[in-house]
Protein backbone atom coordinates (compact mmCIF):
# COMPACT_ATOMS: atom_id res chain seq x y z
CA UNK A 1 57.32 16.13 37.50
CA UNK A 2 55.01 13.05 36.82
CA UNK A 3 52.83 10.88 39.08
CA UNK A 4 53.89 7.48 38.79
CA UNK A 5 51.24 4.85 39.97
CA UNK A 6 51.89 1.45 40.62
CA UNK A 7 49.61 -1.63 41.12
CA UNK A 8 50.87 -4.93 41.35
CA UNK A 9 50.44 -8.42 43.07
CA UNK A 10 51.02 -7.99 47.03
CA UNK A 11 53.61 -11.24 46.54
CA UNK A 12 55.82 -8.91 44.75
CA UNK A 13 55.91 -5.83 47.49
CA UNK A 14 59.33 -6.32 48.08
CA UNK A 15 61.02 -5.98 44.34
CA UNK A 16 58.99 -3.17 44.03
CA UNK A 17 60.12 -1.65 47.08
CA UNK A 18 63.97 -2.33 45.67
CA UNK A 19 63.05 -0.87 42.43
CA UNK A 20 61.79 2.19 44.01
CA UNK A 21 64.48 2.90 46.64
CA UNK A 22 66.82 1.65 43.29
CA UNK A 23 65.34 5.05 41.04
CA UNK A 24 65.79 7.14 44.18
CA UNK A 25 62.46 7.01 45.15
CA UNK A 26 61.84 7.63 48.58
CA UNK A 27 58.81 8.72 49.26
CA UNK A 28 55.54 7.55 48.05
CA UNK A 29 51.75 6.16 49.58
CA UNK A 30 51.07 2.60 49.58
CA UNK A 31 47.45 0.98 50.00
CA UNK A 32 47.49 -2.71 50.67
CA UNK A 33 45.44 -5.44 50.05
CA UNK A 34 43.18 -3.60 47.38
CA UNK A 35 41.09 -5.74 45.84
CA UNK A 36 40.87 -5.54 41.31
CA UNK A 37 41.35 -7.47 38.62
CA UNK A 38 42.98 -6.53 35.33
CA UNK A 39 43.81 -6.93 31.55
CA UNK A 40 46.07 -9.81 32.01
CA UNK A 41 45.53 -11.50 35.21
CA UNK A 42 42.81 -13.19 36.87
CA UNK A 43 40.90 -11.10 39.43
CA UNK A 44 42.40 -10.92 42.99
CA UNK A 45 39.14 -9.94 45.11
CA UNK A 46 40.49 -11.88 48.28
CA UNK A 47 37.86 -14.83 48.28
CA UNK A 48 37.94 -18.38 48.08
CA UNK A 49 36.95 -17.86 44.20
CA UNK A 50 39.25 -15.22 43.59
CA UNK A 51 42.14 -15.33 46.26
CA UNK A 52 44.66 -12.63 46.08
CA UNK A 53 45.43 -9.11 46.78
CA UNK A 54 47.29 -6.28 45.15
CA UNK A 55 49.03 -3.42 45.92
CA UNK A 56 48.89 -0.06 44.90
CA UNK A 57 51.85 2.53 45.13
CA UNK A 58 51.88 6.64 44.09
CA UNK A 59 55.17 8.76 44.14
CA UNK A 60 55.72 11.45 43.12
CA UNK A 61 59.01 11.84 40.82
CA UNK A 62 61.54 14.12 38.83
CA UNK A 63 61.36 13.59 35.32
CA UNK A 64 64.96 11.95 35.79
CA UNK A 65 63.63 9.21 37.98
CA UNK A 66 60.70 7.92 35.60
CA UNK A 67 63.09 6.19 33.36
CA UNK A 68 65.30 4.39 35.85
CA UNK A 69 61.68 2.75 37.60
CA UNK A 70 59.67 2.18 34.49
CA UNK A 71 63.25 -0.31 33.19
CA UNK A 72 62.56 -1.91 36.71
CA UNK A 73 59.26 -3.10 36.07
CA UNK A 74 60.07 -3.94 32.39
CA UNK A 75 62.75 -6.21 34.05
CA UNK A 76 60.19 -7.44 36.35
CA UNK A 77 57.69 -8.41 34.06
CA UNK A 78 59.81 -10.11 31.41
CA UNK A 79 61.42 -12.31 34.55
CA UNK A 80 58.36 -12.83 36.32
CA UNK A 81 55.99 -13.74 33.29
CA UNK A 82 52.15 -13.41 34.71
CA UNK A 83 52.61 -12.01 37.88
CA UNK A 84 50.62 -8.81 37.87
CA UNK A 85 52.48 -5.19 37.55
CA UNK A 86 51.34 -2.41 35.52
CA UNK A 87 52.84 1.14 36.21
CA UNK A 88 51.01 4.36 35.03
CA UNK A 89 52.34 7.60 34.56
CA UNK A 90 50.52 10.60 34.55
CA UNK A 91 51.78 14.59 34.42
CA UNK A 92 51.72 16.60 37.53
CA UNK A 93 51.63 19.74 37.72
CA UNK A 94 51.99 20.66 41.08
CA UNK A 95 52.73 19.93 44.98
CA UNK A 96 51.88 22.13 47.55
């Protein structure tokens, strides 16, 4: 199994939430409105200055289902240009 960790611009909450139900991911935690700023983007720290929030999705998924999301938000990114996504993907070893 592998932790897959998603953070990504709040305006794009609802592709993520197709490409998720799209890999058979159904269940996952969601924080909203976090506040960050990354590699590529400008910060999103939800002031005048830096307007903007981000969300940040974990699930938990089969090895199968990695693949299938991680296309998604290659598809995402090349359509969408700037618009902050970055997925992570981490081993996990176990869920009790």
């Amino acid at each position: 199994m592998k932790m897959i960790i998603l953070a990504y611009n709040i305006a794009l909450d609802e592709e993520i939430m197709e490409l998720m139900e799209g890999a058979g991911l159904d269940f996952y935690t969601k924080w909203t409105k976090v506040l960050g700023k990354g590699r590529s983007g400008g910060p999103h720290l939800g002031t005048p200055v830096w307007p903007g929030f981000n969300n940040v999705l974990m699930a938990a998924a089969e090895d199968d289902k990695v693949s299938p999301l991680l296309d998604g938000v290659r598809d995402l990114r090349r359509r969408l240009g700037k618009e902050g996504i970055k997925a992570f993907v981490l081993p996990l070893e176990e869920v009790t």
